[in-house]
C-alpha atoms as a PDB file:
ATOM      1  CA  UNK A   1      -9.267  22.496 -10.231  1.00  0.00           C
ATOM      2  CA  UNK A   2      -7.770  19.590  -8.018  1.00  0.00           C
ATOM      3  CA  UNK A   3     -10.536  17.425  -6.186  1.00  0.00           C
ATOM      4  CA  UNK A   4      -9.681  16.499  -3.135  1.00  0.00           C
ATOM      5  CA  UNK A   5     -10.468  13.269  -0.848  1.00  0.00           C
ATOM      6  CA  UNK A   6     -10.400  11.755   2.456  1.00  0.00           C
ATOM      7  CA  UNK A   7      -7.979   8.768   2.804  1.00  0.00           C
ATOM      8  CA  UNK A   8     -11.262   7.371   4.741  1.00  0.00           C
ATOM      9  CA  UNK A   9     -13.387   7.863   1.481  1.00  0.00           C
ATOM     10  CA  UNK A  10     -10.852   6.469  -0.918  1.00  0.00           C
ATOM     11  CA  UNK A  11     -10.738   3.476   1.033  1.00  0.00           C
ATOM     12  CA  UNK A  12     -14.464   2.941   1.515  1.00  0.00           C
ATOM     13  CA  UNK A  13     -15.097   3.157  -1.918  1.00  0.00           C
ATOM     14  CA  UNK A  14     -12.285   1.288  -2.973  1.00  0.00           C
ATOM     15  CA  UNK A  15     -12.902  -2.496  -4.438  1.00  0.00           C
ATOM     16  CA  UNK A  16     -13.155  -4.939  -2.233  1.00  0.00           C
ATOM     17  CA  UNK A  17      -9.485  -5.588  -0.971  1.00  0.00           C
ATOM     18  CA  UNK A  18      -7.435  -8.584  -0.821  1.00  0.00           C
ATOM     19  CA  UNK A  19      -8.374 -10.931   2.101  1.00  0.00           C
ATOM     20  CA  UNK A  20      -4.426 -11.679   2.473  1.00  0.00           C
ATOM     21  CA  UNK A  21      -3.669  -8.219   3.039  1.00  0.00           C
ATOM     22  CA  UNK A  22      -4.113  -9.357   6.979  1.00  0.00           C
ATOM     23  CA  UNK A  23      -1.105 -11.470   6.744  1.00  0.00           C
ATOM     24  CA  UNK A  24       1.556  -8.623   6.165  1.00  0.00           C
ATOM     25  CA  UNK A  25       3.147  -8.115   8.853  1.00  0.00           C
ATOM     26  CA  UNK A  26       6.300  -6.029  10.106  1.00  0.00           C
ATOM     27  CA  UNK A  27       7.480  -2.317  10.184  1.00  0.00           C
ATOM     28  CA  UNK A  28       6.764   0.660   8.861  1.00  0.00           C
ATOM     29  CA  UNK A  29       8.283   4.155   9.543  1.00  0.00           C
ATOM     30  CA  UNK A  30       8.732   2.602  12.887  1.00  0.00           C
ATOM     31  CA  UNK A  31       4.792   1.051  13.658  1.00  0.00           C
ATOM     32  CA  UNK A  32       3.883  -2.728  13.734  1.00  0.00           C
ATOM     33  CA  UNK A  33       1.624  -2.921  11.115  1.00  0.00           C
ATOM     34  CA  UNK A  34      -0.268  -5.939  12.713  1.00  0.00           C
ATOM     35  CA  UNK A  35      -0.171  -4.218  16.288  1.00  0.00           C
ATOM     36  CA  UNK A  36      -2.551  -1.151  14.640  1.00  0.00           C
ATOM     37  CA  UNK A  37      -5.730  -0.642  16.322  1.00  0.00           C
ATOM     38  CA  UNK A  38      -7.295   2.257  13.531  1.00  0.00           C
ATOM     39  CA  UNK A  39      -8.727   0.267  10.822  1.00  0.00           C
ATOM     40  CA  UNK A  40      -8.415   2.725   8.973  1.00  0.00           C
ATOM     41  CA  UNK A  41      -4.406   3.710   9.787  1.00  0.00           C
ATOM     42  CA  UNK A  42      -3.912  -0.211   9.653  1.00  0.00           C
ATOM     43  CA  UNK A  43      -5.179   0.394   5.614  1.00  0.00           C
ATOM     44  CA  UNK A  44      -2.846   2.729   4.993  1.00  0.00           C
ATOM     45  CA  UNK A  45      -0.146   0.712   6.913  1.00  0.00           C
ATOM     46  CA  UNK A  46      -0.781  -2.207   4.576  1.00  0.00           C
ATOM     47  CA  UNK A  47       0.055  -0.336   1.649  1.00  0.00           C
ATOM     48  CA  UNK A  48       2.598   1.640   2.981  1.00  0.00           C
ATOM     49  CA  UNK A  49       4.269  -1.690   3.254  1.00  0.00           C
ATOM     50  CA  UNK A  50       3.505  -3.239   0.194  1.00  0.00           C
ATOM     51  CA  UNK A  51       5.184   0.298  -1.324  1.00  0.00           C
ATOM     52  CA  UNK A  52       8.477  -0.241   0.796  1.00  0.00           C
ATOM     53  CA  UNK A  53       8.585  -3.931  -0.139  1.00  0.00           C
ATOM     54  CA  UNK A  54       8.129  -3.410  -3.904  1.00  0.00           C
ATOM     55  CA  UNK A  55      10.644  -0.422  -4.139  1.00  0.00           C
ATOM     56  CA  UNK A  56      12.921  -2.826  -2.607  1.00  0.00           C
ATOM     57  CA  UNK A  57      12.808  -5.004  -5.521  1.00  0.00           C
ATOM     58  CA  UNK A  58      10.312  -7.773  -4.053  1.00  0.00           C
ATOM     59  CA  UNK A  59       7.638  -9.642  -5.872  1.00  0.00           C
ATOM     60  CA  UNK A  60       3.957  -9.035  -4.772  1.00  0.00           C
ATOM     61  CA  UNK A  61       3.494 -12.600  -4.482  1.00  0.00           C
ATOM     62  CA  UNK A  62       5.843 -12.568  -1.979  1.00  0.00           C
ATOM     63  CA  UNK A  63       4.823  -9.371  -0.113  1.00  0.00           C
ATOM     64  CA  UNK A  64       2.018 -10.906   2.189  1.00  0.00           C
ATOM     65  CA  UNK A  65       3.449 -13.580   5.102  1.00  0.00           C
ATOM     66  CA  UNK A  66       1.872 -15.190   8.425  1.00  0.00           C
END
């Protein structure tokens, strides 16, 4: 049997995330990730761009940017 969560529970029980995370910036499937007001669609913004930047062949370290 499959268990199945909430986006908004995997993220609240999550470990505390990175601090930088706030400092990506740019788009995604056509959003702003810094102009989202949802925290929680902002979350999933974050690592929807850290996915698209490391399938590109970037280094994490070089991932988050003011």
């Amino acid at each position: 049997m499959t268990k199945h969560r909430l986006y908004a529970t995997s993220f609240a029980e999550a470990p505390a995330p990175n601090p930088a995370r706030a400092k990506i910036t740019g788009v995604v499937c056509g959003v702003r990730v810094e102009e989202v007001a949802d925290p929680l669609m902002r979350e999933i913004r974050y690592l929807d761009k850290l996915i698209d930047e490391l399938a590109k062949g970037k280094a994490m370290d070089k991932i988050p940017r003011a």
